[in-house]
C-alpha atoms as a PDB file:
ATOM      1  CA  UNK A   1     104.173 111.687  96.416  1.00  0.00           C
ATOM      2  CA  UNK A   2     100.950 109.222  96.836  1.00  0.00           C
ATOM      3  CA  UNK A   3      99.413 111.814  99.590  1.00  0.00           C
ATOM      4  CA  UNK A   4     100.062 114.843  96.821  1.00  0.00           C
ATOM      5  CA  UNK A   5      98.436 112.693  94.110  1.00  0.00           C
ATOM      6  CA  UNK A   6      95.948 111.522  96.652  1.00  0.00           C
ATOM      7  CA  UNK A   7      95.301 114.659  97.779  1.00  0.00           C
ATOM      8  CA  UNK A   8      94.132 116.272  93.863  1.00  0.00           C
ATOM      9  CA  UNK A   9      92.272 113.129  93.741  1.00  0.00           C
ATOM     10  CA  UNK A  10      90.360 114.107  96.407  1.00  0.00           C
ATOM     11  CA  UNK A  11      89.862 117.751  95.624  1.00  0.00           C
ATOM     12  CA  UNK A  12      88.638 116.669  92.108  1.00  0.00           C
ATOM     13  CA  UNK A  13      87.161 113.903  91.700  1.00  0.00           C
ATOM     14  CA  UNK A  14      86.094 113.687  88.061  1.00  0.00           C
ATOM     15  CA  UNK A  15      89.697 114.356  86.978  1.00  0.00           C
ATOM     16  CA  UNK A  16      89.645 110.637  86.162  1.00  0.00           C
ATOM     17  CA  UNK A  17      92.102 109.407  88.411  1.00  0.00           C
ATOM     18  CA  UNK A  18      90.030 106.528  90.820  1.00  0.00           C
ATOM     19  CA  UNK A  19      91.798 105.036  93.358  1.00  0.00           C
ATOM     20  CA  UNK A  20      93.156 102.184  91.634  1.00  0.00           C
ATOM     21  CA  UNK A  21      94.820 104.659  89.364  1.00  0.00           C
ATOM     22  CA  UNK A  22      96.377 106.398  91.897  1.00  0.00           C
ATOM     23  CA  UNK A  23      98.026 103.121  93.129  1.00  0.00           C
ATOM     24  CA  UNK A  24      99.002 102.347  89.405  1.00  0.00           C
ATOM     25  CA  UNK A  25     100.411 105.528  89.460  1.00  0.00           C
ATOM     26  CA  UNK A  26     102.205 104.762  91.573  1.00  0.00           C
ATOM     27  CA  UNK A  27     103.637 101.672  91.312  1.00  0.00           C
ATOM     28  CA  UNK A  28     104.668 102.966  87.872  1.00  0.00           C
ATOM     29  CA  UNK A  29     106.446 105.857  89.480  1.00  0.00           C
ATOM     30  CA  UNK A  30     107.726 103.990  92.761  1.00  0.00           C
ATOM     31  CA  UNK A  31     108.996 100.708  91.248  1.00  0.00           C
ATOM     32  CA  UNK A  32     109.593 101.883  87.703  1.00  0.00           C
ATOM     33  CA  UNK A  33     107.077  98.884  86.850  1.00  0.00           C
ATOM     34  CA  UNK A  34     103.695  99.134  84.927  1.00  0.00           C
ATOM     35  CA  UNK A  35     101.004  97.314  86.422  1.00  0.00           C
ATOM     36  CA  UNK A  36     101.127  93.987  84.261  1.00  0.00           C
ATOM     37  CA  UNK A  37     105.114  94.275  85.173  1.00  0.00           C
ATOM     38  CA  UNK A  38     103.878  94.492  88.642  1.00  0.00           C
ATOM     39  CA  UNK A  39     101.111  92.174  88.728  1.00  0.00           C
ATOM     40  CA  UNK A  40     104.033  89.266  87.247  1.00  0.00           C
ATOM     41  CA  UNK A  41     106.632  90.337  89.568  1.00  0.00           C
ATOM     42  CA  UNK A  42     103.392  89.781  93.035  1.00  0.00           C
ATOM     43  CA  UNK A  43     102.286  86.461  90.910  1.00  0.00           C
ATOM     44  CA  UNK A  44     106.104  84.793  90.408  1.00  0.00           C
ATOM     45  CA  UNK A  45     106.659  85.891  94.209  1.00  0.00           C
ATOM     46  CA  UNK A  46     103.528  84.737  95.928  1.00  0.00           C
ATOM     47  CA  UNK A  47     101.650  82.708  93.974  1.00  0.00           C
ATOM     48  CA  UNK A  48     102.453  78.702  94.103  1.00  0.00           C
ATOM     49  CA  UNK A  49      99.631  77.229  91.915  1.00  0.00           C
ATOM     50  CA  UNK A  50      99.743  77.870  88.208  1.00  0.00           C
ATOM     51  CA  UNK A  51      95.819  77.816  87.480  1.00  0.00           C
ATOM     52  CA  UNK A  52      95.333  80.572  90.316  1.00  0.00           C
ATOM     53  CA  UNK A  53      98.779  82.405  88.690  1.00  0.00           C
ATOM     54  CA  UNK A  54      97.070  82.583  85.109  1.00  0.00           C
ATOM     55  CA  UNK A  55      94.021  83.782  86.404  1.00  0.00           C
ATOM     56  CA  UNK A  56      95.761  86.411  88.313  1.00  0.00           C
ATOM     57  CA  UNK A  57      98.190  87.606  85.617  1.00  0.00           C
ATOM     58  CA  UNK A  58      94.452  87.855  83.269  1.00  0.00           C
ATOM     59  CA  UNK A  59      93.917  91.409  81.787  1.00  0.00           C
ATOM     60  CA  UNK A  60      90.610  91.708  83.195  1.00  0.00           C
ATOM     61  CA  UNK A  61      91.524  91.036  86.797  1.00  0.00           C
ATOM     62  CA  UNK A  62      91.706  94.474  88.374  1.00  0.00           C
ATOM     63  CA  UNK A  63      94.832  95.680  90.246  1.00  0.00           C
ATOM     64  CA  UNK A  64      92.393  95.877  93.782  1.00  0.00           C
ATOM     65  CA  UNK A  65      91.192  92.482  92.985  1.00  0.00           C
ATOM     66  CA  UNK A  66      95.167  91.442  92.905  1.00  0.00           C
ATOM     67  CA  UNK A  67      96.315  93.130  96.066  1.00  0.00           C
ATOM     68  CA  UNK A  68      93.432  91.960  98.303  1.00  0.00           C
ATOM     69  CA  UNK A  69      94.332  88.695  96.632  1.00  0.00           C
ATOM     70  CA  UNK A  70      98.118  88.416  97.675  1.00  0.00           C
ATOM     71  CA  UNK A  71      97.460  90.389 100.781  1.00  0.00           C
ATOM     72  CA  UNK A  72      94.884  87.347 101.802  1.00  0.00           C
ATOM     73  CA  UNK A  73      96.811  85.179 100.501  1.00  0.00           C
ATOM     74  CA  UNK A  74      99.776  86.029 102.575  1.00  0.00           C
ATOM     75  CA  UNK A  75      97.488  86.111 105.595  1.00  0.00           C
ATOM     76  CA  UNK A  76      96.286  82.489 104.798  1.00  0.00           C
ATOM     77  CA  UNK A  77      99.925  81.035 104.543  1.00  0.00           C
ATOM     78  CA  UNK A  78     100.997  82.983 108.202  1.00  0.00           C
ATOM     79  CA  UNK A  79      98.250  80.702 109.573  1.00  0.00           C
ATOM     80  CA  UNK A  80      95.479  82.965 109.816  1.00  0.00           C
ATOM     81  CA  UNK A  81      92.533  81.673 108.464  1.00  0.00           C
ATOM     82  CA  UNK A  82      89.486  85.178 109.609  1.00  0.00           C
ATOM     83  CA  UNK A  83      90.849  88.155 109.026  1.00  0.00           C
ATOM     84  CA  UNK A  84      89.451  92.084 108.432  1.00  0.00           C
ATOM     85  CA  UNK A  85      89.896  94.204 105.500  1.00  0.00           C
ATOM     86  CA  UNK A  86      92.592  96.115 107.783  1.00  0.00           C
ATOM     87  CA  UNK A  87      94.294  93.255 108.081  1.00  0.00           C
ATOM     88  CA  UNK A  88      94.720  93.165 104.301  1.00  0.00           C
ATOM     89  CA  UNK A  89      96.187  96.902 104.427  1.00  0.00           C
ATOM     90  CA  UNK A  90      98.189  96.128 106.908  1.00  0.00           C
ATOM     91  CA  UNK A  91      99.996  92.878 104.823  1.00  0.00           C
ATOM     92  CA  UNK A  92      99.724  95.067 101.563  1.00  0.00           C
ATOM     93  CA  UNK A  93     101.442  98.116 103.197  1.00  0.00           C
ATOM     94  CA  UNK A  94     103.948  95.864 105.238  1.00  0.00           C
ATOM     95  CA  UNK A  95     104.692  92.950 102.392  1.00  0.00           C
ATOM     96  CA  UNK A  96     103.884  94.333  98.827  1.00  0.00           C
ATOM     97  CA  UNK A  97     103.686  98.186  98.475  1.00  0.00           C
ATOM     98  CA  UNK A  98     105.352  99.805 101.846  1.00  0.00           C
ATOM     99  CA  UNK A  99     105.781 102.846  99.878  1.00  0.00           C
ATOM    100  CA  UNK A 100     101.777 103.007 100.450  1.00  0.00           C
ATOM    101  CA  UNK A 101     102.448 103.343 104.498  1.00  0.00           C
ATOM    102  CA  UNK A 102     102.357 107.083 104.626  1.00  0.00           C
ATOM    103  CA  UNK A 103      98.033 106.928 103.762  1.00  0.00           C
ATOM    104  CA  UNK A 104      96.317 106.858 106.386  1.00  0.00           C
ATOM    105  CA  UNK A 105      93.979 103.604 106.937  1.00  0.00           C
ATOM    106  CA  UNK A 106      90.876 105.305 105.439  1.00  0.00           C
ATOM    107  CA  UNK A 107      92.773 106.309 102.467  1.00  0.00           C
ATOM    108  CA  UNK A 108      93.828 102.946 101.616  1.00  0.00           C
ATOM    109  CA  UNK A 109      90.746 101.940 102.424  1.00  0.00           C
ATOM    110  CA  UNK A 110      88.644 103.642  99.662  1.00  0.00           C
ATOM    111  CA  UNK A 111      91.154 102.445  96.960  1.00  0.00           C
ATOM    112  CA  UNK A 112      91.473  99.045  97.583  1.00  0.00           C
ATOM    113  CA  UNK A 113      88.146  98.458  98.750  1.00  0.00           C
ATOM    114  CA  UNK A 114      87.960  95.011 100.120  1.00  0.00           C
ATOM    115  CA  UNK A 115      84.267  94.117 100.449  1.00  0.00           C
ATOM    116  CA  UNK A 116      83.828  94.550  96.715  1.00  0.00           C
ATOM    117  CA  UNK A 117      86.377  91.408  96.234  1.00  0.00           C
ATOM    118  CA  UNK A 118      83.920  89.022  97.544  1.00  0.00           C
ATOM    119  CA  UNK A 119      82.027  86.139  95.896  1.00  0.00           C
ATOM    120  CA  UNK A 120      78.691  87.978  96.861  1.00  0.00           C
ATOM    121  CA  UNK A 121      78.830  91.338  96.932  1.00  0.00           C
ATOM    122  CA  UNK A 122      75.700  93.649  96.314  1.00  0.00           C
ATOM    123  CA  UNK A 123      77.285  94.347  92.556  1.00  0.00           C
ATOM    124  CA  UNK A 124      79.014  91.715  90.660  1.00  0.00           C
ATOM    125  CA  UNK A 125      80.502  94.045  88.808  1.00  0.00           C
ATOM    126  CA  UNK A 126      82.729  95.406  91.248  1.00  0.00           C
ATOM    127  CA  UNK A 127      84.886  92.918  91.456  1.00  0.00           C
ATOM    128  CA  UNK A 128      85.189  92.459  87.292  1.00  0.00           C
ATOM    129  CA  UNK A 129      83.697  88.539  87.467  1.00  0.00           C
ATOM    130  CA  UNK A 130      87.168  87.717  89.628  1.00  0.00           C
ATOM    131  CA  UNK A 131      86.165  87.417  93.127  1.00  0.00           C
ATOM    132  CA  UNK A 132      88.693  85.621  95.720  1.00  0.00           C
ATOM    133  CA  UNK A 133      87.221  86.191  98.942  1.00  0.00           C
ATOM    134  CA  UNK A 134      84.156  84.681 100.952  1.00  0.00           C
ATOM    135  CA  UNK A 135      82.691  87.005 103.865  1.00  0.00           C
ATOM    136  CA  UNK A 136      82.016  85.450 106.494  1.00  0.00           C
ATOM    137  CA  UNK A 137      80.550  87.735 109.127  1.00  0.00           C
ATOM    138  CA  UNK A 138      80.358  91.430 109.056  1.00  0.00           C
ATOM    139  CA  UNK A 139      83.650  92.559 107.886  1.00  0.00           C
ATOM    140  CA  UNK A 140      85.486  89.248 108.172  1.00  0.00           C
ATOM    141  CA  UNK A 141      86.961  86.978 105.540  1.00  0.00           C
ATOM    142  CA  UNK A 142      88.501  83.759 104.000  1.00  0.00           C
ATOM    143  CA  UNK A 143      90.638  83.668 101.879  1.00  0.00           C
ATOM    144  CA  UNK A 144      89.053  81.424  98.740  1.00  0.00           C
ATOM    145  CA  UNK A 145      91.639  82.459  96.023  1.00  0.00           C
ATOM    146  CA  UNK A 146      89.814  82.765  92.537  1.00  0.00           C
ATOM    147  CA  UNK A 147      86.678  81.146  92.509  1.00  0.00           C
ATOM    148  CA  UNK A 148      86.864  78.585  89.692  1.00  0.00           C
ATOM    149  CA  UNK A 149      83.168  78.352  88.763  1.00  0.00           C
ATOM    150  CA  UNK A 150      83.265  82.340  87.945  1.00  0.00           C
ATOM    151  CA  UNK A 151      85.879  82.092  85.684  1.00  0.00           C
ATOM    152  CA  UNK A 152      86.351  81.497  81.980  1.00  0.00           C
ATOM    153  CA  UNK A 153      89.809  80.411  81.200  1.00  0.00           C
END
């Protein structure tokens, strides 16, 4: 289903579907759960500290901003503290949204697009004011959940 929808996405690209619609779609289709439905069910799970849970659960924090953020997050608690943006598919496709293993790596790639997530990146827009990553090197990261001095809660 996700390859079919990914697939028109591809072949027409101003149909208005991005890739963090597709992965709405998705979830809405998938887990019979809209995105703020989804986005309480990841925080409740995953989530331990109730400042970074109501920042998460926020209407303006994107649904890539959210699964880069549990996806690190998980990461972070198995002990590793460096990790890639593959290594962020890989913990969103095996932990959060395995319906999502049957895209290839560059597909999931261009919809959850983890180097716009970061406190720095060349646009602060694209991560919606709610960054929760610091890169480190080229294409490494720490997890730095929600960066308190960005936010307006």
């Amino acid at each position: 289903m996700i390859l079919k929808t990914y697939s028109v996405f591809k072949m027409n690209a101003r149909g208005g579907k991005t890739g963090n619609r597709i992965i709405e779609h998705h979830i809405e289709d998938t887990y019979k759960m809209n995105v703020d439905e989804f986005s309480w069910f990841l925080a409740t799970k995953f989530i331990n500290d109730p400042h970074q849970r109501k920042i998460f659960l926020k209407k303006g924090v994107w649904l890539k901003v959210k699964l880069n953020y549990i996806g690190a997050l998980i990461l972070t608690q198995g002990g590793k503290e460096i990790f890639t943006p593959k290594d962020i598919r890989d913990v969103i496709r095996e932990h959060i949204l395995p319906s999502l293993r049957e895209l290839s790596d560059n597909q999931l790639s261009g919809m959850l697009l983890t180097q716009d997530v970061h406190l720095n990146p060349p646009d602060p827009t694209w991560h919606n004011g709610y960054p929760c990553l610091q890169k480190v090197d080229h294409a490494k990261y720490k997890f730095v959940g929600f960066h308190y001095k960005s936010q307006a809660i």
